[in-house]
Protein backbone atom coordinates (compact mmCIF):
# COMPACT_ATOMS: atom_id res chain seq x y z
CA UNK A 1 29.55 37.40 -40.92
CA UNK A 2 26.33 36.75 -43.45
CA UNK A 3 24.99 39.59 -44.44
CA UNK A 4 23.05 40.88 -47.55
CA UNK A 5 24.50 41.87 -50.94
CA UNK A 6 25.80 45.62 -50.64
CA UNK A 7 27.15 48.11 -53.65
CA UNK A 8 29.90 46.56 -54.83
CA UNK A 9 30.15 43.58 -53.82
CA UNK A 10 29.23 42.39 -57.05
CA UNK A 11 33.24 43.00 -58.00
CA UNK A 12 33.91 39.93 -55.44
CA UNK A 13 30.73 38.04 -56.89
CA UNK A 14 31.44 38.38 -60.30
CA UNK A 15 34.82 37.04 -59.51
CA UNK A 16 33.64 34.26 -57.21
CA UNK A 17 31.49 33.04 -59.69
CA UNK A 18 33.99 32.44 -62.66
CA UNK A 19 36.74 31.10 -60.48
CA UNK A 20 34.03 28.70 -58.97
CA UNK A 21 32.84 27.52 -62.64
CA UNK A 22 36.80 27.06 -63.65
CA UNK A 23 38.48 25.63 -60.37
CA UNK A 24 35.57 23.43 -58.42
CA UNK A 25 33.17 22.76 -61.24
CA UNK A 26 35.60 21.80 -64.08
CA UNK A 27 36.44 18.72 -62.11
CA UNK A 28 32.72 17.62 -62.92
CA UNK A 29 32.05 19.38 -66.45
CA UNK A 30 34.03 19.83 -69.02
CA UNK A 31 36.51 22.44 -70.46
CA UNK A 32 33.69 23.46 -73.23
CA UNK A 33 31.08 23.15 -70.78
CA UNK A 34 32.89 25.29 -68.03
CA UNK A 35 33.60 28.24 -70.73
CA UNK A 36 29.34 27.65 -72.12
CA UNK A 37 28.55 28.51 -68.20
CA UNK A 38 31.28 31.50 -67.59
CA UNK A 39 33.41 32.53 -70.52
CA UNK A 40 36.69 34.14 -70.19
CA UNK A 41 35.02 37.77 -69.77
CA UNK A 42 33.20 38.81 -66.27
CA UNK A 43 30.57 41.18 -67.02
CA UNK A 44 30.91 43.05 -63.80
CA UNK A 45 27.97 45.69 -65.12
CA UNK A 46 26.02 42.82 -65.39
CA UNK A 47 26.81 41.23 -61.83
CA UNK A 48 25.97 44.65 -60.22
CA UNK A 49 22.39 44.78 -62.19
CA UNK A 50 21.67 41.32 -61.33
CA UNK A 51 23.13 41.77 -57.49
CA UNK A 52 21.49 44.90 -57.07
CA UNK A 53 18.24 42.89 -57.97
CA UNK A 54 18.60 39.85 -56.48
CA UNK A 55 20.49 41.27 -53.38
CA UNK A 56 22.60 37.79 -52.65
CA UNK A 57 23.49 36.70 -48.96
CA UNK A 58 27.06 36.85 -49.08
CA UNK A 59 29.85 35.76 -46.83
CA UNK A 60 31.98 38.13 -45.39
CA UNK A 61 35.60 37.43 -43.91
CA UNK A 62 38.23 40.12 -42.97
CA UNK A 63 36.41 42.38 -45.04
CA UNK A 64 36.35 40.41 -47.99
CA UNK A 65 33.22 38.32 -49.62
CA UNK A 66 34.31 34.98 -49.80
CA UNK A 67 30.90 33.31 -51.07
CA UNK A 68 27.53 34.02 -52.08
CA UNK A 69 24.04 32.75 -52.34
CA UNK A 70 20.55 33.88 -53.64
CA UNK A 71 17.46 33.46 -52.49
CA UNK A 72 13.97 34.53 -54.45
CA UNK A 73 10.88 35.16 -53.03
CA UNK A 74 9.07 32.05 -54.43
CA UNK A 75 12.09 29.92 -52.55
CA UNK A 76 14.07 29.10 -55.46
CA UNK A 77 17.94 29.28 -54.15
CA UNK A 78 19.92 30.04 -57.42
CA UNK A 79 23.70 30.95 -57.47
CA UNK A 80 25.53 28.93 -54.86
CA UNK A 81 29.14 29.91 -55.30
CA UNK A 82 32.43 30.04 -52.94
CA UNK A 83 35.97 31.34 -53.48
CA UNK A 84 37.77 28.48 -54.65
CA UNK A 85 40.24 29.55 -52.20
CA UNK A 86 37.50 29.50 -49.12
CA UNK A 87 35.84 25.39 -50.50
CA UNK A 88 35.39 23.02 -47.66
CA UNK A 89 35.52 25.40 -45.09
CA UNK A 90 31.85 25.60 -43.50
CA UNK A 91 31.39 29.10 -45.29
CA UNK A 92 28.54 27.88 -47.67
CA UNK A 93 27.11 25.93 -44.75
CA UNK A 94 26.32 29.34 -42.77
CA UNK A 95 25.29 31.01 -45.85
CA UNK A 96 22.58 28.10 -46.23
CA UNK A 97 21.85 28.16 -42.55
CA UNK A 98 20.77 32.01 -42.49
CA UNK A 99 19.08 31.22 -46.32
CA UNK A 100 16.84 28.53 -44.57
CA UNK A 101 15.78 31.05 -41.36
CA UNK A 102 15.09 34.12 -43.94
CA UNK A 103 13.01 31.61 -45.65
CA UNK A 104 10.94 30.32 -42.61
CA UNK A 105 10.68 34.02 -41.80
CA UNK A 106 8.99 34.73 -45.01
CA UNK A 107 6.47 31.98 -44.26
CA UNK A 108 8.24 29.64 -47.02
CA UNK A 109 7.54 25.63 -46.23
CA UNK A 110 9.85 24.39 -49.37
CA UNK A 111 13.50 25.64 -50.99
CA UNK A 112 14.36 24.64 -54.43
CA UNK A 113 17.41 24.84 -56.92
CA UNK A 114 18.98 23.56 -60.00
CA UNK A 115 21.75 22.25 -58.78
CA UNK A 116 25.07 21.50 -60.56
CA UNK A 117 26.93 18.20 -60.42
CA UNK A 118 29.62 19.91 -57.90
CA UNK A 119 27.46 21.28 -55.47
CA UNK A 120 25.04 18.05 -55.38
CA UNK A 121 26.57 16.64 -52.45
CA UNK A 122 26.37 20.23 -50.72
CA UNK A 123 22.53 20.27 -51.28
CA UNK A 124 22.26 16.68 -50.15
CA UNK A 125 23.60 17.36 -46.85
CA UNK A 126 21.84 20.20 -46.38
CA UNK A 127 18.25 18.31 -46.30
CA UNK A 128 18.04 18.50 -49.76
CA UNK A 129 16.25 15.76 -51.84
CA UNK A 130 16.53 14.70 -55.86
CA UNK A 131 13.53 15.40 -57.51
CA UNK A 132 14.60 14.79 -61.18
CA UNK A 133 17.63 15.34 -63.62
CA UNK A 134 18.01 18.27 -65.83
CA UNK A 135 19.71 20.05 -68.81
CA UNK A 136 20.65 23.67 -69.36
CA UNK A 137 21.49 24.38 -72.59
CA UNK A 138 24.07 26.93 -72.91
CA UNK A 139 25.94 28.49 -76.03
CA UNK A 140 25.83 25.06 -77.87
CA UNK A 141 26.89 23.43 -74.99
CA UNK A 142 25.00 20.71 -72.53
CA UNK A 143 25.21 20.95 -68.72
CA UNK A 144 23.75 18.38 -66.63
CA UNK A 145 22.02 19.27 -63.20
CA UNK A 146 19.60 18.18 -60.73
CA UNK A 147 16.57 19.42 -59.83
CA UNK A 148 16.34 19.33 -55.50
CA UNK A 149 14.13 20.86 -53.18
CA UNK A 150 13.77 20.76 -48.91
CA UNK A 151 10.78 21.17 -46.77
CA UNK A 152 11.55 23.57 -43.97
């Protein structure tokens, strides 16, 4: 099931999201870079703030959320994350499937995202096109992206 971020997920989320950074992404970034994006420390009070804010679609299998995404207003798609343990499964693919239809709902015509080496292909497949490189620069360390957006 897809459904929208509820209290408490952001325990799951927070988790997802360093496990993600350390298991998919280091095989694209390095160990410095990996610990710059998500350090050793989840800040779960921080994950529920920003959930409760953002309110992330979110993946839900046997009771457990397995992957998340977020989707703003202005169609930017930030935080694409699954369980490390759920990758390659089609979970990621609904989440952007029911993204795409809120956004047409909302009237949107165009998606975009800074999108990390790892989840390029993802992005690519999903209609997404490269619109230029990027950097984030994050506690002294460089992470290469890509900037990508889709017409709906």
């Amino acid at each position: 099931m897809i459904r929208r971020y509820q209290p408490g997920d952001h325990l799951a989320i927070g988790r997802i999201f360093h496990e993600a950074v350390h298991q998919l992404a280091s095989h694209d970034y390095t160990h410095e870079q990996c610990l710059a994006w998500s350090d050793g420390e989840i800040d779960f009070r921080r994950w529920q703030q920003r959930c409760g804010r953002k309110r992330p679609f979110v993946k839900e299998l046997d009771g457990n959320v397995v992957g998340f995404m977020e989707l703003d207003p202005d169609g930017h798609i930030d935080c694409t994350y699954i369980d490390p343990a759920y990758a390659r499964r089609g979970f990621m693919s609904q989440i952007m499937t029911t993204v795409k239809d809120e956004a047409r709902a909302w009237g949107l015509a165009r998606l975009y995202a800074e999108v990390s080496i790892t989840a390029l292909p993802f992005f690519a497949r999903h209609g997404f096109r490269h619109v230029s490189n990027n950097e984030v620069h994050v506690r002294g360390e460089t992470l290469p992206n890509f900037i990508m957006e889709c017409y709906l």
